[in-house]
Protein backbone atom coordinates (compact mmCIF):
# COMPACT_ATOMS: atom_id res chain seq x y z
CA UNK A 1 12.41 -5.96 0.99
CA UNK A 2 13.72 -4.66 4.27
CA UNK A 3 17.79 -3.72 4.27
CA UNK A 4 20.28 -2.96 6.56
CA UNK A 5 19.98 0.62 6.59
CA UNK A 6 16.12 0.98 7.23
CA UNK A 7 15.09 2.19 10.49
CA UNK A 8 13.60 -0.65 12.86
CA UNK A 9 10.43 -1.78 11.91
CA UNK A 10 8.36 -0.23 15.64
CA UNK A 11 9.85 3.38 13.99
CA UNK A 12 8.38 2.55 10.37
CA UNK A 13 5.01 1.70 11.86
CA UNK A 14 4.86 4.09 13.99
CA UNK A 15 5.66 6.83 11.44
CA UNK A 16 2.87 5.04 9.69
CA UNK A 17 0.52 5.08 12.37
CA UNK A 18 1.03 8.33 13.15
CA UNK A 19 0.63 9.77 9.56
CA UNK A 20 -2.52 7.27 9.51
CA UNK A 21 -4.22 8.61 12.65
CA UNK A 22 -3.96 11.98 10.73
CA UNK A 23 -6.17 10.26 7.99
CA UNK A 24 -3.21 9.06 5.48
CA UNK A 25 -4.90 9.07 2.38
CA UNK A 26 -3.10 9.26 -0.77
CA UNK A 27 -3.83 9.29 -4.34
CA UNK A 28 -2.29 6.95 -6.39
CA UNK A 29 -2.04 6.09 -10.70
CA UNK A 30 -0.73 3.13 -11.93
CA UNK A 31 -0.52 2.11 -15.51
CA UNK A 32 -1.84 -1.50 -16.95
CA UNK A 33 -2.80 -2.73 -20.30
CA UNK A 34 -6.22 -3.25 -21.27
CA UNK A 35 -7.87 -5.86 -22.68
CA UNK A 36 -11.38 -6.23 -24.00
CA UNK A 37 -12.45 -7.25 -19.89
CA UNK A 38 -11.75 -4.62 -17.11
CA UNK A 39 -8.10 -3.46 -16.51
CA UNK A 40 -5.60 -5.00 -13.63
CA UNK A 41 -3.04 -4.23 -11.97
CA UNK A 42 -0.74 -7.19 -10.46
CA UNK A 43 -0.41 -7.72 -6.79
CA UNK A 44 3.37 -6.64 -7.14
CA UNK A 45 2.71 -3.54 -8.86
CA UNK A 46 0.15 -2.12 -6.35
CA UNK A 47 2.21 -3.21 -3.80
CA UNK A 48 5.49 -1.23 -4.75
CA UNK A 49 3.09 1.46 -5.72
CA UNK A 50 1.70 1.78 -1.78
CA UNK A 51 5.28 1.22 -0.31
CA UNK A 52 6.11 4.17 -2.75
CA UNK A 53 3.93 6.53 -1.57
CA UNK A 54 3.89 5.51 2.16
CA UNK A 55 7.61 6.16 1.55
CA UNK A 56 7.64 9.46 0.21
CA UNK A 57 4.89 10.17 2.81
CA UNK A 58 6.37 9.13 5.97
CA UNK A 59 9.97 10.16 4.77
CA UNK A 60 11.43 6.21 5.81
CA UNK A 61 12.14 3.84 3.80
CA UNK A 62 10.61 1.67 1.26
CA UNK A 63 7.86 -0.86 3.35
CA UNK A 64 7.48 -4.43 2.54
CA UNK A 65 4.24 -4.80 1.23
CA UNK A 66 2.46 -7.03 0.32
CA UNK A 67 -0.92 -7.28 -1.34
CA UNK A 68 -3.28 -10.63 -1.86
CA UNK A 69 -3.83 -10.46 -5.50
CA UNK A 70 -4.28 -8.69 -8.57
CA UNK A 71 -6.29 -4.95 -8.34
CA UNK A 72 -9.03 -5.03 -10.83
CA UNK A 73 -9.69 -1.54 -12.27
CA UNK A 74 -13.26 -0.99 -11.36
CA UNK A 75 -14.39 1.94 -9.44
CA UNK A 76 -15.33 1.12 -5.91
CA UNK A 77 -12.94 -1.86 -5.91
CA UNK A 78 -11.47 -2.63 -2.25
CA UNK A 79 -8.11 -4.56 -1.58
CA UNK A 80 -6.37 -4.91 1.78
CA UNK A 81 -3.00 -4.79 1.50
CA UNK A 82 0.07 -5.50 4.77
CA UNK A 83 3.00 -3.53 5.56
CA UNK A 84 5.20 -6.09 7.38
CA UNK A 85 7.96 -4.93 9.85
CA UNK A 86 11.47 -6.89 10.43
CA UNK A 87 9.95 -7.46 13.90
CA UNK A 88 6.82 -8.87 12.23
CA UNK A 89 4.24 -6.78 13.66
CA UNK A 90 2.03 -5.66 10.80
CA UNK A 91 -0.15 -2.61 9.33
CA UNK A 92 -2.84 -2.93 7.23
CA UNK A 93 -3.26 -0.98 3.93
CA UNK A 94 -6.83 -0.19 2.05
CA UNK A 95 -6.42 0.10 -1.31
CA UNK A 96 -9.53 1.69 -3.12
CA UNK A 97 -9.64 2.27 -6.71
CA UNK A 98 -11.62 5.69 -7.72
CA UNK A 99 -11.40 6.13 -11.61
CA UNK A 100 -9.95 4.28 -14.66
CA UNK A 101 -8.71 6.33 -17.43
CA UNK A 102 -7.52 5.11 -20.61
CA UNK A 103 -4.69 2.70 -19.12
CA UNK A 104 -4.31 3.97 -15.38
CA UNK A 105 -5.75 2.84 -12.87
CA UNK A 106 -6.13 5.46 -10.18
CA UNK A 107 -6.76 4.26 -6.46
CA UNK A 108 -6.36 6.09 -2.84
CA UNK A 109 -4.78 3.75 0.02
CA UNK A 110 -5.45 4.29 3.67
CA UNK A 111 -3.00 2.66 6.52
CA UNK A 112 -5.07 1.67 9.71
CA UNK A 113 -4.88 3.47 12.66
CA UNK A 114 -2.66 0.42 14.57
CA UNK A 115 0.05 -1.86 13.90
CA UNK A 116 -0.92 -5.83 14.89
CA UNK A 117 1.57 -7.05 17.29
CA UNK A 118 3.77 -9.60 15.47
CA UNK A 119 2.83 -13.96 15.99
CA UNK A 120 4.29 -15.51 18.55
């Protein structure tokens, strides 16, 4: 969730962008609970996960983020996740799992190169 206080959306993205056109890639662990079928994270907690580390990365705020569905915890898994600005122009957000260890799921996420101008 955006706030007050955050820095317009153009300076997010572009902070963003520009960390992605140096090849943003970041390792990530999240923990889950397994089951007797292969581990998952929920959309929610991979999102707050990326916004996290695009965060801490980029030195802004939290991101909105938002991510389709659930991350299943098998290496070589892809997701495409969206950073949405106030001003609604987007970024996208790879989200590729590596390893699964005991309960954590363990993924790298990439931010594209450009923002998508926001619908009209």
């Amino acid at each position: 969730m955006l706030n007050a206080r955050m820095p317009t959306a153009a300076s997010v993205l572009t902070a963003v962008a520009a960390v992605a056109a140096g090849a943003l890639l970041l390792g990530c662990s999240a923990h889950v609970e397994v089951g007797t079928s292969a581990p998952k994270l929920s959309a929610d907690k991979v999102a707050d996960t990326v916004a996290q580390k695009l965060a801490a990365t980029t030195g802004q705020p939290k991101p909105h983020v938002t991510c389709p569905g659930d991350l299943v915890g098998k290496v070589g898994t892809t997701m495409r996740c969206t950073l949405t600005g106030s001003d609604g122009r987007t970024l996208g957000v790879t989200v590729d799992v590596t390893s699964v260890s005991g309960n954590n799921v363990n993924f790298d996420i990439k931010a594209d190169d450009k923002s998508s101008p926001a619908p009209n």
